[in-house]
C-alpha atoms as a PDB file:
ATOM      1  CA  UNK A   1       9.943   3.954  -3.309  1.00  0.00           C
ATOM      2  CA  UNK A   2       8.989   0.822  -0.782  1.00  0.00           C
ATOM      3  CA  UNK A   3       5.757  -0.564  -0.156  1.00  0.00           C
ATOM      4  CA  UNK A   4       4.073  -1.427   3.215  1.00  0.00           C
ATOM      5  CA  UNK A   5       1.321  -3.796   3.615  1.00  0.00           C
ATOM      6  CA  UNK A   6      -0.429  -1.923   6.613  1.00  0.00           C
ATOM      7  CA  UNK A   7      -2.545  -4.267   9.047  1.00  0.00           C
ATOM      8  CA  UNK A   8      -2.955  -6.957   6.811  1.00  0.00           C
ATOM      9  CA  UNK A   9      -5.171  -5.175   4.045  1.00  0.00           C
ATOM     10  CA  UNK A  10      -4.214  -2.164   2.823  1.00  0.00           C
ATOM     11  CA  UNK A  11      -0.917  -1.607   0.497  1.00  0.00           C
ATOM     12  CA  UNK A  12       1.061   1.917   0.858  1.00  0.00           C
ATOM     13  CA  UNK A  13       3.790   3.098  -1.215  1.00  0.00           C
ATOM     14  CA  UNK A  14       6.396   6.118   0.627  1.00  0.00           C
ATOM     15  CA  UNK A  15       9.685   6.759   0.843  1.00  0.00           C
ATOM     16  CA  UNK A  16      10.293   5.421   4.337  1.00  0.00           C
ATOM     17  CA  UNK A  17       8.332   3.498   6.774  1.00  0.00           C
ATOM     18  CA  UNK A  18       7.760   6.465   8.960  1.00  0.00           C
ATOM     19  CA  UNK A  19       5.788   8.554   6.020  1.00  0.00           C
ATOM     20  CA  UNK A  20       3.784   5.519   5.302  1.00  0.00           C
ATOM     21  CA  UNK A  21       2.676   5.107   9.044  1.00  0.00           C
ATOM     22  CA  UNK A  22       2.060   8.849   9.395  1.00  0.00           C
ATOM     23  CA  UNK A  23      -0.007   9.508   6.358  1.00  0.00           C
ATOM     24  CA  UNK A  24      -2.063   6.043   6.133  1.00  0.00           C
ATOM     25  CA  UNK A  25      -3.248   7.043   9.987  1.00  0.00           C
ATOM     26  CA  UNK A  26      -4.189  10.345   9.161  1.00  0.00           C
ATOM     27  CA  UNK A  27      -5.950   9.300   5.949  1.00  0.00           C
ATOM     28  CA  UNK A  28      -7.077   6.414   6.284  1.00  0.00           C
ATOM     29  CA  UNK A  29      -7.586   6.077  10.395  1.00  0.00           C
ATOM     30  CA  UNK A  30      -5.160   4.752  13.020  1.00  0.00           C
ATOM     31  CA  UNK A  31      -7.522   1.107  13.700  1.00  0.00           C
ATOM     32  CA  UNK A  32      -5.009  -1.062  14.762  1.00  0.00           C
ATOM     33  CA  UNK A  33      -2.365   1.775  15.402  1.00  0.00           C
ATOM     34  CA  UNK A  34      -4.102   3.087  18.527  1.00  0.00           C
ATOM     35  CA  UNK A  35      -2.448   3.651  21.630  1.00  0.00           C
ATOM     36  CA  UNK A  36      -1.873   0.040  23.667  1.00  0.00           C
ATOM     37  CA  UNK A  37      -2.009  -1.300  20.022  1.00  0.00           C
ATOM     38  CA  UNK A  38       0.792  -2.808  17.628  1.00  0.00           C
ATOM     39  CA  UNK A  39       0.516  -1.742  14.314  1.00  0.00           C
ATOM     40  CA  UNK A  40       1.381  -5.381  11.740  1.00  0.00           C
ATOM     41  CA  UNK A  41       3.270  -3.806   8.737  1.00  0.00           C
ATOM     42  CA  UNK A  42       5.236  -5.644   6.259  1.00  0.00           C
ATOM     43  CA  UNK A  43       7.777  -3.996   3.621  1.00  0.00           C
ATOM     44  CA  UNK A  44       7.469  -5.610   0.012  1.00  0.00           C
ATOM     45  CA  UNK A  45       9.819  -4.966  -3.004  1.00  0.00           C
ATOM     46  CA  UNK A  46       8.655  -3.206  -5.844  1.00  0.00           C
ATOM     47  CA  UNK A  47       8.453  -5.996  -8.109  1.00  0.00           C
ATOM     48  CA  UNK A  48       5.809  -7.944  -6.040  1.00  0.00           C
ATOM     49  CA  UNK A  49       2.856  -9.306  -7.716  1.00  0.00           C
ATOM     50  CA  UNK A  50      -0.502  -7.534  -6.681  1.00  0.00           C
ATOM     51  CA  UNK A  51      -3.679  -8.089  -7.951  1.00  0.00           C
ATOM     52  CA  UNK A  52      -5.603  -4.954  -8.771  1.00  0.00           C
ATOM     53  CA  UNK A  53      -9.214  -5.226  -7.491  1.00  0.00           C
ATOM     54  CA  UNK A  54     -11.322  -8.057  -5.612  1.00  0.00           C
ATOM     55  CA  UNK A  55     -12.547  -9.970  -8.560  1.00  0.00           C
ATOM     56  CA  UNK A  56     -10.767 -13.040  -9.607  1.00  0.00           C
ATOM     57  CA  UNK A  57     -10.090 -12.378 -13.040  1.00  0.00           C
ATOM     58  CA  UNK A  58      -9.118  -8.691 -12.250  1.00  0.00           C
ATOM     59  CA  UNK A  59      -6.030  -7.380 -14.245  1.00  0.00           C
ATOM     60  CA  UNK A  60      -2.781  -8.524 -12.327  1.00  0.00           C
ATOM     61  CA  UNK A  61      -0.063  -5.990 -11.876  1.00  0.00           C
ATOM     62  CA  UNK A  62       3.303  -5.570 -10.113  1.00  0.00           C
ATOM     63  CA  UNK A  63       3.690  -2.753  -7.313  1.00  0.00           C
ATOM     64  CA  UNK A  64       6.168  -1.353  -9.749  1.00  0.00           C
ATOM     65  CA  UNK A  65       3.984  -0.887 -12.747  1.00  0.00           C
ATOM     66  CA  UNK A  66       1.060   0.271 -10.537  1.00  0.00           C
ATOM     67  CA  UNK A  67       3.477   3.087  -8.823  1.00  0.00           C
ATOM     68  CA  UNK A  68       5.171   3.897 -12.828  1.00  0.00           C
ATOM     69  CA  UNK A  69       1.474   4.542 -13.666  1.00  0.00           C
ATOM     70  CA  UNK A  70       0.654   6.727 -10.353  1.00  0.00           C
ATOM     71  CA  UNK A  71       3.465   8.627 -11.276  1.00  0.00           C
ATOM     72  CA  UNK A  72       2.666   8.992 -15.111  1.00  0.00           C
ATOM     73  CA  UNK A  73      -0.415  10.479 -14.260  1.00  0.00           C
ATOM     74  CA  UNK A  74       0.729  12.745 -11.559  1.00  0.00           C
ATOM     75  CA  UNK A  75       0.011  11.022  -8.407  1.00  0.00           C
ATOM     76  CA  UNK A  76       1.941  12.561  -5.301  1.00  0.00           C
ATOM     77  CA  UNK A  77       3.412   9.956  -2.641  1.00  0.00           C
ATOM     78  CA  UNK A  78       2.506   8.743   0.355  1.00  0.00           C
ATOM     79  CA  UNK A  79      -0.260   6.980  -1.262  1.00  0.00           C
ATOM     80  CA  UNK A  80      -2.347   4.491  -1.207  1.00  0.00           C
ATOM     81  CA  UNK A  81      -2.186   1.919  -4.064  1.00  0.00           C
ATOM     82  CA  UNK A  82      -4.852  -1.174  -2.957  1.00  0.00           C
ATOM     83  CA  UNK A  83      -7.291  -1.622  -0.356  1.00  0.00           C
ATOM     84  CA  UNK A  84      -7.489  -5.570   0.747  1.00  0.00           C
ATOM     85  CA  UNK A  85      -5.600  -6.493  -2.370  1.00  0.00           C
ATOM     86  CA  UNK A  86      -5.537 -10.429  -3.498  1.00  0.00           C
ATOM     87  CA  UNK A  87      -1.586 -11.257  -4.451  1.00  0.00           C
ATOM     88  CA  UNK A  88      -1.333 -12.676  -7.806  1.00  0.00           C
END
């Protein structure tokens, strides 16, 4: 499992870069992937602090404990594990 921050805000764990690009543009909207546009995407390891949620004292997790718990409770990737995530 990787991780791709996609256009500077929003964090996507897949398999491979291509599933991440495919499904965050078809759920989430192409914005900065339109055509004559460059979409910024950076790969981080699983271990990578994240904080979960806006609010400064929010709980802090890795990418790899988030993604253990999206699989514990059944979540199917491609998904979507923060939205404009703070790093912690």
């Amino acid at each position: 499992m990787l991780v791709f921050k996609m256009d500077d805000c929003d964090f996507v764990a897949a398999h491979s870069r291509d599933t991440a690009i495919a499904w965050y543009d078809g759920h989430v909207g192409p914005h900065a992937g339109e055509e004559g546009t460059e979409r910024e995407i950076e790969e981080y390891e699983l271990f990578t602090a994240m904080r979960a949620g806006l609010h400064p004292e929010s709980q802090s997790f890795t990418f790899a404990e988030q993604i253990a718990a999206m699989q514990a409770a059944g979540e199917t990737f491609p998904a979507v594990i923060a939205m404009d995530a703070h790093y912690a």
